[in-house]
N, C-alpha and C. Protein backbone atom coordinates (compact mmCIF):
# COMPACT_ATOMS: atom_id res chain seq x y z
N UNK A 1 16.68 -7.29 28.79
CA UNK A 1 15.91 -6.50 27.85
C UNK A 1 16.14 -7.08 26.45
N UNK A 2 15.31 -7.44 25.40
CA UNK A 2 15.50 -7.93 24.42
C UNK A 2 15.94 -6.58 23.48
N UNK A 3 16.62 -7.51 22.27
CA UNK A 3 17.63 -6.25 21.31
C UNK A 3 16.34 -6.18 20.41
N UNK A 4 16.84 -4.76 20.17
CA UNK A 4 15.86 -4.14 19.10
C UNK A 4 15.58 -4.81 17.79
N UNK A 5 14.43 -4.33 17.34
CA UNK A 5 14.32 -5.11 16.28
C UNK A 5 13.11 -4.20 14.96
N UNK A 6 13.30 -4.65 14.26
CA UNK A 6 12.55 -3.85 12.91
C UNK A 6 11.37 -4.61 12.50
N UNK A 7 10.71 -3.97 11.82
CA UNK A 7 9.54 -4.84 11.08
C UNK A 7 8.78 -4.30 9.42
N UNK A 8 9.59 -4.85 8.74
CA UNK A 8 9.71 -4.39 7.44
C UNK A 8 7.92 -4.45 6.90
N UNK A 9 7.11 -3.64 6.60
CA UNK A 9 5.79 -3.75 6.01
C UNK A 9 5.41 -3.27 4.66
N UNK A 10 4.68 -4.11 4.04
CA UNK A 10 4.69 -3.63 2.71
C UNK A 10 3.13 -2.80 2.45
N UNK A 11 3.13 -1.85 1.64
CA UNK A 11 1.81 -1.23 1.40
C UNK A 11 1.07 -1.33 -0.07
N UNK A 12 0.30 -2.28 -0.93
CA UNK A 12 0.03 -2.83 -2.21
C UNK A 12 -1.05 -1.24 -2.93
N UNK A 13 -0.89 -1.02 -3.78
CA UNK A 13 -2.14 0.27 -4.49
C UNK A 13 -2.41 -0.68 -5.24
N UNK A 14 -3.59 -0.48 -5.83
CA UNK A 14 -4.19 -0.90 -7.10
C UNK A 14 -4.62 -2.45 -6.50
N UNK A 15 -4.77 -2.90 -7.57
CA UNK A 15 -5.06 -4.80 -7.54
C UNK A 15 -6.73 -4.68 -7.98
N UNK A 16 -6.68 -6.05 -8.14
CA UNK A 16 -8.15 -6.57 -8.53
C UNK A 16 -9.22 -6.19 -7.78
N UNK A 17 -9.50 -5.84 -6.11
CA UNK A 17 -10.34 -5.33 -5.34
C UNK A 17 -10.85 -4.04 -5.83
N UNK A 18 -9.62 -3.20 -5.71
CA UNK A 18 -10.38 -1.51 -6.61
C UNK A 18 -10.77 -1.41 -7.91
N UNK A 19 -10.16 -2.46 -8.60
CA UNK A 19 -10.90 -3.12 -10.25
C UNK A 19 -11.88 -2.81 -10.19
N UNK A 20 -12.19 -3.49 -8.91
CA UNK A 20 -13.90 -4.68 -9.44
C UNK A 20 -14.60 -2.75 -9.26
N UNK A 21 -14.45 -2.21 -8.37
CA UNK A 21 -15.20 -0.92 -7.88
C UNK A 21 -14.60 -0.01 -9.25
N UNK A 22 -13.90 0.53 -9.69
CA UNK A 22 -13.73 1.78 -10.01
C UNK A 22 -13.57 1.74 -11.61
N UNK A 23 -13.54 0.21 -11.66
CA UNK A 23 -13.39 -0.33 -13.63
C UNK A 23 -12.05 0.38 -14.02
N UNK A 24 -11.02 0.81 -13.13
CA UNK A 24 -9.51 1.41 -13.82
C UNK A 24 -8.67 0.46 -13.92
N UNK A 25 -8.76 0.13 -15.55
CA UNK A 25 -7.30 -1.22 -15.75
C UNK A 25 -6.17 -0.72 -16.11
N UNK A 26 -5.79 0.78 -16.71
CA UNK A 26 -4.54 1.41 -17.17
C UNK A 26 -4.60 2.84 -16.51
N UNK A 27 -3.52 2.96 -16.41
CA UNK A 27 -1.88 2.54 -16.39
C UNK A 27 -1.84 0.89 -15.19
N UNK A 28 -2.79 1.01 -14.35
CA UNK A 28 -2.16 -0.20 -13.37
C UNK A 28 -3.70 -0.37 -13.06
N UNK A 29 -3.69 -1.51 -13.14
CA UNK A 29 -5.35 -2.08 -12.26
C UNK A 29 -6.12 -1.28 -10.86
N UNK A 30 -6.60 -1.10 -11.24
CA UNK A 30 -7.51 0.05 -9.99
C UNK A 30 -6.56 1.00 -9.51
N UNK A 31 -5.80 1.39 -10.16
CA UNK A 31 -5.21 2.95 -10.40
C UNK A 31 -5.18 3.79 -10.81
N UNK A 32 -5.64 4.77 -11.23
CA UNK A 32 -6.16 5.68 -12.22
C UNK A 32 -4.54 6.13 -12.14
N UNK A 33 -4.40 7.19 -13.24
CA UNK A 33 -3.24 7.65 -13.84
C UNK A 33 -3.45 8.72 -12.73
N UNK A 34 -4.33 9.50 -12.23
CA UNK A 34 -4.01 10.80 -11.40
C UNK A 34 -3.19 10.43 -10.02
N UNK A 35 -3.93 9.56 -9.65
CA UNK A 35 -3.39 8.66 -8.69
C UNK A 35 -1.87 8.34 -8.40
N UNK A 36 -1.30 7.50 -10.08
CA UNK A 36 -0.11 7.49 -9.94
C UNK A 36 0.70 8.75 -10.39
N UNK A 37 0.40 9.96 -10.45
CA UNK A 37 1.06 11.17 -10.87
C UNK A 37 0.78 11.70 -9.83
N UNK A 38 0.16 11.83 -8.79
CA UNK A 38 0.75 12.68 -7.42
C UNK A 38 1.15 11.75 -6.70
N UNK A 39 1.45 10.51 -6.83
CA UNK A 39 2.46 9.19 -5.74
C UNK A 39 4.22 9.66 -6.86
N UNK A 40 3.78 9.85 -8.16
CA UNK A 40 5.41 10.14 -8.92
C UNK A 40 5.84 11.50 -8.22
N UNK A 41 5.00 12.77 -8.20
CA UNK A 41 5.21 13.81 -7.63
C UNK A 41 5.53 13.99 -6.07
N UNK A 42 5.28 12.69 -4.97
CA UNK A 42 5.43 13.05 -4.08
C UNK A 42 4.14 13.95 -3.47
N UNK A 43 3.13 13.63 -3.74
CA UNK A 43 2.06 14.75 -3.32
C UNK A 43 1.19 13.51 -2.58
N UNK A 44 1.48 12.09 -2.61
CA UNK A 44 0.86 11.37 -0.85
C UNK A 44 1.43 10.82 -0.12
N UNK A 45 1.19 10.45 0.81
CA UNK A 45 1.59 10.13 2.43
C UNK A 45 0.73 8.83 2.58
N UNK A 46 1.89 7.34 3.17
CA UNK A 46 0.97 6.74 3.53
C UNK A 46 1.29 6.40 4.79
N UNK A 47 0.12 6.31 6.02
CA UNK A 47 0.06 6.30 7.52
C UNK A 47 -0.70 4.99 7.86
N UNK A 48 0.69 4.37 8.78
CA UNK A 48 0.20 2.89 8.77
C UNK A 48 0.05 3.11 10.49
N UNK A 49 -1.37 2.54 10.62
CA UNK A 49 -2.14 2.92 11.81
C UNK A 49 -1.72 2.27 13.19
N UNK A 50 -1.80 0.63 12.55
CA UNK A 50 -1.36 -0.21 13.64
C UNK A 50 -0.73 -1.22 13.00
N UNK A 51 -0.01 -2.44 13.57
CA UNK A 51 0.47 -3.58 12.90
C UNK A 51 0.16 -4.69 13.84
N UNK A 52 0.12 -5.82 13.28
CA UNK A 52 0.01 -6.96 14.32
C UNK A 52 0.77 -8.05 14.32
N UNK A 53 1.84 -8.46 14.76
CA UNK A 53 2.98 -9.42 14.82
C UNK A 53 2.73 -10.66 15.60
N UNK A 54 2.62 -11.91 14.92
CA UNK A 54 2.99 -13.24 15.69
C UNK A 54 4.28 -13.76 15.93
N UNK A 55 4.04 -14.83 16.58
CA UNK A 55 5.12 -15.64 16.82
C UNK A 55 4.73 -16.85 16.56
N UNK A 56 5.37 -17.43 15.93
CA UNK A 56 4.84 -19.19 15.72
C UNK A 56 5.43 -19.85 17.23
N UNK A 57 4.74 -20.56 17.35
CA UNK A 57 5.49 -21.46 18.61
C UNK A 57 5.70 -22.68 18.09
């Protein structure tokens, strides 16, 4: 049986993609400030659906 193992994933908000849509450059690029005041408050949840892992050979 192979030993357990973890898989560290990272989750990015904001960036140049929601820029281009929503024109919010402050506080953080395609972030609106409400946004980051219920992520400071603890008022979202993020649910990561599936993941997909290789292996190089």
């Amino acid at each position: 049986m192979p030993a357990p193992a973890a898989l560290v994933t990272n989750l990015a908000l904001g960036g140049a993609y929601p820029a281009g849509w929503n024109q919010v450059t402050t506080p953080y690029w395609g972030l609106p400030q409400s946004s980051v005041d219920k992520i400071a408050a603890g008022g979202v949840q993020a649910e990561i659906d599936w993941v997909r892992a290789e292996q190089k050979r």
